[in-house]
Protein backbone atom coordinates (compact mmCIF):
# COMPACT_ATOMS: atom_id res chain seq x y z
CA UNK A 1 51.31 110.46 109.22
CA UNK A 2 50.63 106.79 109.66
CA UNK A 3 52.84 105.58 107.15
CA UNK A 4 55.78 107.79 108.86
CA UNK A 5 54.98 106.04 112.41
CA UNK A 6 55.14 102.89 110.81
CA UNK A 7 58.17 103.36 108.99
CA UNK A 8 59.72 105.42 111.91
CA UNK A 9 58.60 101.81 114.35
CA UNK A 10 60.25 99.45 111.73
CA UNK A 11 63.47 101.48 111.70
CA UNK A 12 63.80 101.18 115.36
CA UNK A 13 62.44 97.51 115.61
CA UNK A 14 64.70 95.97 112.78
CA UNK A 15 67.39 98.96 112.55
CA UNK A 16 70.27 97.99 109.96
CA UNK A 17 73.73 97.16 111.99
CA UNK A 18 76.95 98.65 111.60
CA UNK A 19 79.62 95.90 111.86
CA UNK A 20 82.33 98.59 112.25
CA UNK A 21 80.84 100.48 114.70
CA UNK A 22 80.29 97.16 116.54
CA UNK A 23 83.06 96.81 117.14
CA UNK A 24 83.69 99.58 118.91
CA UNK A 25 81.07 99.13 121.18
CA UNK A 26 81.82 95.50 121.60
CA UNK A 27 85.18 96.10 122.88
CA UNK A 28 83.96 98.73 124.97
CA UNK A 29 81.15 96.98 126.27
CA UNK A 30 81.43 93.71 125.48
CA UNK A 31 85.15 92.64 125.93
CA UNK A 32 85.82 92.24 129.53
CA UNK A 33 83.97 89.23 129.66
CA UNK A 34 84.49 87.77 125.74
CA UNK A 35 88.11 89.40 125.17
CA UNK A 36 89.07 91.98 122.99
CA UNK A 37 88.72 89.92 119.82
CA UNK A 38 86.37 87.61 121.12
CA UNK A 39 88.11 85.15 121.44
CA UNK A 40 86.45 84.59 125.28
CA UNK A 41 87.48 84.36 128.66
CA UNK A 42 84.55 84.37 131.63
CA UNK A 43 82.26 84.83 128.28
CA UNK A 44 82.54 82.31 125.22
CA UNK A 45 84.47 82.07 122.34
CA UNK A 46 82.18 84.09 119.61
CA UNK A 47 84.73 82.56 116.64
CA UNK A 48 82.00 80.13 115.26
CA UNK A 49 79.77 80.08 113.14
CA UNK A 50 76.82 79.05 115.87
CA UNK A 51 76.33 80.37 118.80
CA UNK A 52 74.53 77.93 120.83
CA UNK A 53 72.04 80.92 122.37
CA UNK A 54 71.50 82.68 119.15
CA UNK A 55 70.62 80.23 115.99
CA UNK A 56 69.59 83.63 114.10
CA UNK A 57 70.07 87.21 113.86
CA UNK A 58 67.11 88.21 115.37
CA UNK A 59 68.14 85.51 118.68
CA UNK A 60 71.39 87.26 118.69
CA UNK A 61 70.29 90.58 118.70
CA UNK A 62 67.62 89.63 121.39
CA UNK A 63 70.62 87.66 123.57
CA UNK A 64 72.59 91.03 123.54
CA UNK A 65 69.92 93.10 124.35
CA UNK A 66 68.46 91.27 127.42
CA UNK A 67 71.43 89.09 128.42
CA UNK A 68 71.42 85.39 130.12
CA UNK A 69 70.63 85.13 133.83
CA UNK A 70 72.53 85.03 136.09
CA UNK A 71 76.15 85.07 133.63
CA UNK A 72 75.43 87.47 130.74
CA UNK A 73 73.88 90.88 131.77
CA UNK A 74 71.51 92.66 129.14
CA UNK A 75 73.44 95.70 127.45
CA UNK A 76 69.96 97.69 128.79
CA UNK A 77 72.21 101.09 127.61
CA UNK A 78 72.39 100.29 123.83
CA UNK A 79 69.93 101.32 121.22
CA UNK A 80 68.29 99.21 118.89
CA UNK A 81 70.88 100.44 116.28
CA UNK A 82 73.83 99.61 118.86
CA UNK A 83 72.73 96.79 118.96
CA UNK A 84 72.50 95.63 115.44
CA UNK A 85 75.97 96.79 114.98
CA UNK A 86 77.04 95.17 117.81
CA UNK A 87 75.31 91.69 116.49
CA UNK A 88 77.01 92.35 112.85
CA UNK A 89 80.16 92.23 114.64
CA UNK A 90 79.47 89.43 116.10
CA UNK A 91 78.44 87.37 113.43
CA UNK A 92 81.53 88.68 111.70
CA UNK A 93 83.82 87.27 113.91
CA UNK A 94 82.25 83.72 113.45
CA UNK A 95 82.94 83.55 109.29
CA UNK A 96 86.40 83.24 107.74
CA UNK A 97 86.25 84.53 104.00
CA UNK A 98 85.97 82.25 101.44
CA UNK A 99 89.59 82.33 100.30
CA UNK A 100 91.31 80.39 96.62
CA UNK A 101 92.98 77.24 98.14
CA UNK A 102 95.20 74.90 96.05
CA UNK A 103 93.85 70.83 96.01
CA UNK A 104 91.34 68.82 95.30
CA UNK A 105 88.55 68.56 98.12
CA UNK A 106 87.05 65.80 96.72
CA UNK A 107 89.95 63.69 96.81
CA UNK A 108 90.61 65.37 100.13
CA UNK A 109 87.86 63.66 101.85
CA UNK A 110 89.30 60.24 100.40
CA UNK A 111 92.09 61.14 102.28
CA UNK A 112 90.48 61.87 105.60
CA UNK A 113 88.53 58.53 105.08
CA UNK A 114 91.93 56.50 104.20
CA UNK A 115 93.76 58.09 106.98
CA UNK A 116 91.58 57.34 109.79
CA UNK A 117 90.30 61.13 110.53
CA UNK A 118 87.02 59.66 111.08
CA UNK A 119 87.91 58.01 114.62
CA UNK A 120 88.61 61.04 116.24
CA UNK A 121 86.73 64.00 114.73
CA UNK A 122 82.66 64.15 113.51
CA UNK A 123 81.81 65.66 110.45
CA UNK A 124 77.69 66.23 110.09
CA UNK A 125 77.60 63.90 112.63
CA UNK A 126 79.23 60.90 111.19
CA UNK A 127 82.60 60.11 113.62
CA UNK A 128 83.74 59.96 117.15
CA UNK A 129 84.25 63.21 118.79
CA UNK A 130 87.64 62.67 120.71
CA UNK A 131 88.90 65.79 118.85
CA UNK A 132 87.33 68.72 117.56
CA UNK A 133 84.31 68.84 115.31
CA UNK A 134 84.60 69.64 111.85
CA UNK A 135 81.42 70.48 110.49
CA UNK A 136 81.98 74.33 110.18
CA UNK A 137 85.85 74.22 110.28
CA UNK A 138 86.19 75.76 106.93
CA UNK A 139 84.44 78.87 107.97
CA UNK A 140 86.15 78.84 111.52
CA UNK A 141 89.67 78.75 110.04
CA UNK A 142 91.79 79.57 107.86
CA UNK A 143 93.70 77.16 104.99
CA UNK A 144 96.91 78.17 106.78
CA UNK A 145 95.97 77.57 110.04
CA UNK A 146 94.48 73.97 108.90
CA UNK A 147 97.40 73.02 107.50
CA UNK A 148 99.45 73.64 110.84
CA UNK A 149 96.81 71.79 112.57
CA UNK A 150 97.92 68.41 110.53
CA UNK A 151 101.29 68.41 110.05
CA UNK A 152 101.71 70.55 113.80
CA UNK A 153 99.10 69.76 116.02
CA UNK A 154 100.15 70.95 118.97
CA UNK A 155 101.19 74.30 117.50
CA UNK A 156 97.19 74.96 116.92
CA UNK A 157 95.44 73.31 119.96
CA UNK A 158 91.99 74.82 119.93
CA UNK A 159 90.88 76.86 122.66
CA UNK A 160 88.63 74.90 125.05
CA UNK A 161 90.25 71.70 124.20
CA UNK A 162 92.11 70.44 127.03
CA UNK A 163 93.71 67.07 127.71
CA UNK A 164 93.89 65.77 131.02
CA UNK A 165 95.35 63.04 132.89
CA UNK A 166 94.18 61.97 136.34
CA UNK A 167 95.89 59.00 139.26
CA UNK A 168 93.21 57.52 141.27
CA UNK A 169 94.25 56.85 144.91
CA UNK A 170 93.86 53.43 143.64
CA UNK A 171 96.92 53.15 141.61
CA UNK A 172 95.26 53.61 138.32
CA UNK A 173 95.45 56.18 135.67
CA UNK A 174 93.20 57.62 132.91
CA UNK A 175 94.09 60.65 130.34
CA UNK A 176 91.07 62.19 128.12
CA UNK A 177 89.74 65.37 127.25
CA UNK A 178 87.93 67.19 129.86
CA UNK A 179 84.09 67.60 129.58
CA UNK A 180 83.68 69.21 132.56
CA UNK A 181 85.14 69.99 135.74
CA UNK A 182 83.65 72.03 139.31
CA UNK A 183 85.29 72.05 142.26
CA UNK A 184 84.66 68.64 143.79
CA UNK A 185 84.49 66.62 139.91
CA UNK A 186 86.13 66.06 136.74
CA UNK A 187 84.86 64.28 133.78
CA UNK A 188 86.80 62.69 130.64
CA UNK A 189 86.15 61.51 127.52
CA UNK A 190 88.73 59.25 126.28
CA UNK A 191 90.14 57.89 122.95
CA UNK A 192 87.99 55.26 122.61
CA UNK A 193 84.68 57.32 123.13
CA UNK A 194 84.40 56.45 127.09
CA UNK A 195 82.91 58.97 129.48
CA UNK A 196 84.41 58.97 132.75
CA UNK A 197 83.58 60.78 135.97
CA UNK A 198 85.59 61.17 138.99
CA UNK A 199 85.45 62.85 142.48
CA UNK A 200 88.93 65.05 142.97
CA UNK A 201 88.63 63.61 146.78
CA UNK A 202 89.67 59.81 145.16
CA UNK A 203 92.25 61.37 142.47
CA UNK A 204 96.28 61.14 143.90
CA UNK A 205 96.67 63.50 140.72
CA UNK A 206 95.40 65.79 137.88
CA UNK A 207 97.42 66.74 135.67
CA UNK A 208 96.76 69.26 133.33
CA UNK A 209 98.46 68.71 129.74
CA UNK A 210 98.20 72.38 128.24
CA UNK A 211 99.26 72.48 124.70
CA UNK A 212 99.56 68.82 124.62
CA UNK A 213 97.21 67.10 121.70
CA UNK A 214 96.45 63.36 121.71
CA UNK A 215 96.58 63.99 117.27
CA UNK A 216 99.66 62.92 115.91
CA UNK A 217 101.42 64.86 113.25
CA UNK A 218 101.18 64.18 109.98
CA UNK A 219 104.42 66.17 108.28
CA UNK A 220 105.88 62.48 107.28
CA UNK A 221 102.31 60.37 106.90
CA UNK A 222 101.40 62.44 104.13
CA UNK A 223 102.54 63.21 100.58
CA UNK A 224 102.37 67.00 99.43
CA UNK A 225 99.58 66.22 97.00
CA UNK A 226 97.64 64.69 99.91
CA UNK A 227 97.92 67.03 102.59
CA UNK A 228 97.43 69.75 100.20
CA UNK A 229 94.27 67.96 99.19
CA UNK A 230 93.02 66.98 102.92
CA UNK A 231 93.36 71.27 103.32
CA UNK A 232 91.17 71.92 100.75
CA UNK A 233 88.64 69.44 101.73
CA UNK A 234 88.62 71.01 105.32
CA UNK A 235 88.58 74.53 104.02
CA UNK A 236 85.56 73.75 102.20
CA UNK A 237 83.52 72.26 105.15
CA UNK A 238 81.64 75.42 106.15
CA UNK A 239 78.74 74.29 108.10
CA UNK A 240 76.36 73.04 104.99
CA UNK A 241 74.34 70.16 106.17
């Protein structure tokens, strides 16, 4: 009788998850505040391969379960089983399938070196981050999608990333991507690594540059071979340290 009790308080401790039927209950449950795909909206994006509350399963599964105060309320109705599937969903959503791309990754990261990548973008920490980080790219996004991003990028500006201009009442001007922003600040980081903070009471003017990406394209910098090559080496940057 024991060994049932403890088997019975394992199963409901550490129950298996059902990514399908995690779905469901995300987008019932979970999608007002994350979106239907979780993609995000008042909640995060969930499309990565960290989540910066929930390093682990066992985090994540906690996270869901008892929420963050005051912005993320605990899902107190789900079952420990709910909530596994819900976390398997989750961590679904963060991992693009390993998919057969053409090129040569090693000679792909030659030509991210040669072409200056480097200055705006961090991979494993080496780089500035004006643009995006890279580190887990590969499991982020797909080859197609990465390709766009070089030769198009303002077809493929990633969510959150946000370039920004602002007028001082003193006659200068200073465009960046935004850090962060309340209602009486703004703060920028620009091209050249530079943090700036401002008080919207001395700005003339903000101005907003949705869809608008300070990369340049790449359709005539690179030949086929290359850009075929740089793909493959970003595809294959999945998080590994």
């Amino acid at each position: 009788m024991l060994g049932l009790s403890y088997l019975w308080a394992q199963t409901t401790l550490d129950p298996p998850g059902d990514p399908a039927w995690g779905k469901k209950l995300f987008e019932s449950q979970c999608a007002l505040c994350h979106g239907q795909t979780g993609t995000g909206g008042r909640g995060p994006n969930l499309h990565r391969p960290k989540l910066d509350h929930a390093p682990d399963d066992g985090a994540l599964r906690k996270l869901i379960s008892e929420g963050i105060n005051p912005e993320m309320p605990g899902a107190w109705q789900l079952s420990a089983r709910e909530v596994a599937s819900v976390a398997a969903y989750v961590r679904a959503l963060g991992t693009v399938p390993v998919e057969p791309v053409a090129g040569d990754p090693g000679r792909g990261a030659k030509v991210y070196l040669s072409k200056g990548c480097v200055g705006c973008h961090m991979i494993r920490g080496e780089g500035s981050g004006y643009g995006p980080e890279l580190t887990g790219i590969g499991a982020r996004r797909n080859a197609a999608y990465l390709r766009e991003s070089v030769v198009a990028p303002e077809a493929s500006v990633p969510e959150g990333f946000l370039l920004v201009e602002v007028a001082t009442n003193a006659g200068t001007t200073e465009r960046g991507v935004r850090l962060n922003e309340d209602t009486f600040s703004i703060q920028l980081k620009d091209a050249k690594g530079e943090f700036h903070s401002y008080r919207k009471a001395d700005l003339k003017d903000i101005r907003k540059l949705r869809g608008k990406s300070p990369m340049p394209s790449y359709a005539g910098g690179l030949t086929p071979d290359e850009l075929t090559d740089l793909v493959a080496y970003l595809a294959s940057l999945r998080g590994q340290s």
